[in-house]
C-alpha atoms as a PDB file:
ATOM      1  CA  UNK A   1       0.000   0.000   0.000  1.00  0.00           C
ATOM      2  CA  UNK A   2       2.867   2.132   1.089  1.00  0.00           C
ATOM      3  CA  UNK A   3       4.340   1.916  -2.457  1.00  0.00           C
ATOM      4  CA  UNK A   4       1.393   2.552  -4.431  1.00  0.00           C
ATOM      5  CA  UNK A   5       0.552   5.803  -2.102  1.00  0.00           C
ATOM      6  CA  UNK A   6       4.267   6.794  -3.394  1.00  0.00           C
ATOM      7  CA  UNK A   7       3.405   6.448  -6.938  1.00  0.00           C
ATOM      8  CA  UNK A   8       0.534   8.480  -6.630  1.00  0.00           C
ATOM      9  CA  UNK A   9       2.594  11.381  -5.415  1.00  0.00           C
ATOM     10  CA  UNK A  10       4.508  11.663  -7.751  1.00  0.00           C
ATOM     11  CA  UNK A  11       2.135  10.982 -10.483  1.00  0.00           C
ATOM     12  CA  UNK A  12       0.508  13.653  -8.862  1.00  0.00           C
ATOM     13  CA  UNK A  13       3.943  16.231  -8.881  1.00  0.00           C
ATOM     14  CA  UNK A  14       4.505  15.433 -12.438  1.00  0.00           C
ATOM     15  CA  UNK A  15       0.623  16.728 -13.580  1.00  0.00           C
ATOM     16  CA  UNK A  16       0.964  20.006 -11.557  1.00  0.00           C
ATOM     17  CA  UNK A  17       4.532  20.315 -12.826  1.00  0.00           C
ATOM     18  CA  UNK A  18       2.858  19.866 -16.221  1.00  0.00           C
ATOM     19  CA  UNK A  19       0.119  21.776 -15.518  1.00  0.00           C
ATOM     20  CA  UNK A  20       2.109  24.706 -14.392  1.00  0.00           C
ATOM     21  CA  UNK A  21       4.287  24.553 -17.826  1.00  0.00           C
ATOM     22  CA  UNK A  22       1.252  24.821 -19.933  1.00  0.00           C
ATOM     23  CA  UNK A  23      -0.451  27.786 -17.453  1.00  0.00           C
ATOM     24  CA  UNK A  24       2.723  29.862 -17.640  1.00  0.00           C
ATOM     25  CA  UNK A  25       3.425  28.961 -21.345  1.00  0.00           C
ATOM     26  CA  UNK A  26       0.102  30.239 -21.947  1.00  0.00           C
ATOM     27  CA  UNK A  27       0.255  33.706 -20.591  1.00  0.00           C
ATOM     28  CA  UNK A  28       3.635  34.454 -21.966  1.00  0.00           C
ATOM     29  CA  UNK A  29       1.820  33.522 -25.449  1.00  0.00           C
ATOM     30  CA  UNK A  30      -1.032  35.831 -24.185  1.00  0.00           C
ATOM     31  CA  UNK A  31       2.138  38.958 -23.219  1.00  0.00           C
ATOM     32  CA  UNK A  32       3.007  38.334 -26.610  1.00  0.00           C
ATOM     33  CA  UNK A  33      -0.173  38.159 -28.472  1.00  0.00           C
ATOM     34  CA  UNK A  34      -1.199  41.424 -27.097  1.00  0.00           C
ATOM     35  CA  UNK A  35       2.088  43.408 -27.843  1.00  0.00           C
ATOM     36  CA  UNK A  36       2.076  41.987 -31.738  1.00  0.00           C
ATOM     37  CA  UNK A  37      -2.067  42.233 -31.906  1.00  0.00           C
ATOM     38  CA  UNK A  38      -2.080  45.687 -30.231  1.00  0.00           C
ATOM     39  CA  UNK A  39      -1.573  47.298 -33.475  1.00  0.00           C
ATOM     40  CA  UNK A  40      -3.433  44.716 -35.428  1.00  0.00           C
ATOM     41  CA  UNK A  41      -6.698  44.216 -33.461  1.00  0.00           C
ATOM     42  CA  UNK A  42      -7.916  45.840 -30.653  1.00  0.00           C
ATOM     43  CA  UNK A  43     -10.488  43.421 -29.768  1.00  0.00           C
ATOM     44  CA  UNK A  44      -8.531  41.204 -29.958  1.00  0.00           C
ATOM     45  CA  UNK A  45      -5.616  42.308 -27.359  1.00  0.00           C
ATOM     46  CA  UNK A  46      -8.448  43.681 -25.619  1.00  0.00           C
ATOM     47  CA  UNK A  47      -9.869  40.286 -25.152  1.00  0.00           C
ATOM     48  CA  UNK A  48      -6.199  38.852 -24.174  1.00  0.00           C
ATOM     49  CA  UNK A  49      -5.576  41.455 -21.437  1.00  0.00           C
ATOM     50  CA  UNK A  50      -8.436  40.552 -19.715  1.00  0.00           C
ATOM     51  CA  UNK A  51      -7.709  36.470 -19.997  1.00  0.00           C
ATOM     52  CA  UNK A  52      -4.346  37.541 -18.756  1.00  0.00           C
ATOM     53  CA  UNK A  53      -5.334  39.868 -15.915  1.00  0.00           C
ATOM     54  CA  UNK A  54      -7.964  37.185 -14.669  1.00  0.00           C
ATOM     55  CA  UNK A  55      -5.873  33.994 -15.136  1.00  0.00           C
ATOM     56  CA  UNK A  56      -4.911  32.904 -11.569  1.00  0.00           C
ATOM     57  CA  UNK A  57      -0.814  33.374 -10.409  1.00  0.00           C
ATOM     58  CA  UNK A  58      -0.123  29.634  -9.254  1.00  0.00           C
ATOM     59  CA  UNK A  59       2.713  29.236  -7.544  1.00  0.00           C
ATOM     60  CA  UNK A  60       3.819  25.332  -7.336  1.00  0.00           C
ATOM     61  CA  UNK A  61       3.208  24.869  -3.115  1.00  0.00           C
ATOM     62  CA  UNK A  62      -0.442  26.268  -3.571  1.00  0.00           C
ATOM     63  CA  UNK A  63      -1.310  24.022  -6.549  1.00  0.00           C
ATOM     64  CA  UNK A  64       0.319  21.288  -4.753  1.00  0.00           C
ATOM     65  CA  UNK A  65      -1.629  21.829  -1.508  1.00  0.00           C
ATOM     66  CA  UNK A  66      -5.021  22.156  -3.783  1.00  0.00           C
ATOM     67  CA  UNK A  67      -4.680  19.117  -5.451  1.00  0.00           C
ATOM     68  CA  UNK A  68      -3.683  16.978  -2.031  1.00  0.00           C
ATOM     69  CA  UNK A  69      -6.565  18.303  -0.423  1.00  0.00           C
END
């Protein structure tokens, strides 16, 4: 049982790790988007900002903590 709690851990680790990648990959796409689409569409970077400016600031301890829980 012990070992199989242990693999879930770090199953676990790896997704948030993974998870985290793609969240902060994501809003440096969105930082870039707006700068480039700032002079092409305002909507647009309008619309980015504000996925940006809502999109929660994980840090790896708190997402860790959330998922254990």
């Amino acid at each position: 049982m012990k070992g199989k709690g242990f693999i879930t851990l770090i199953a676990i680790m790896a997704l948030n790790i993974i998870l985290l990648t793609v969240l902060l990959y994501i809003r440096t796409l969105a930082k870039w988007a707006v700068f480039y689409s700032f002079f092409k569409n305002k909507a647009l970077s309008h619309f980015l900002a504000t996925i940006l400016s809502t999109m929660p600031k994980y840090h790896f301890c708190d997402l860790h903590r959330k998922t254990i829980s």
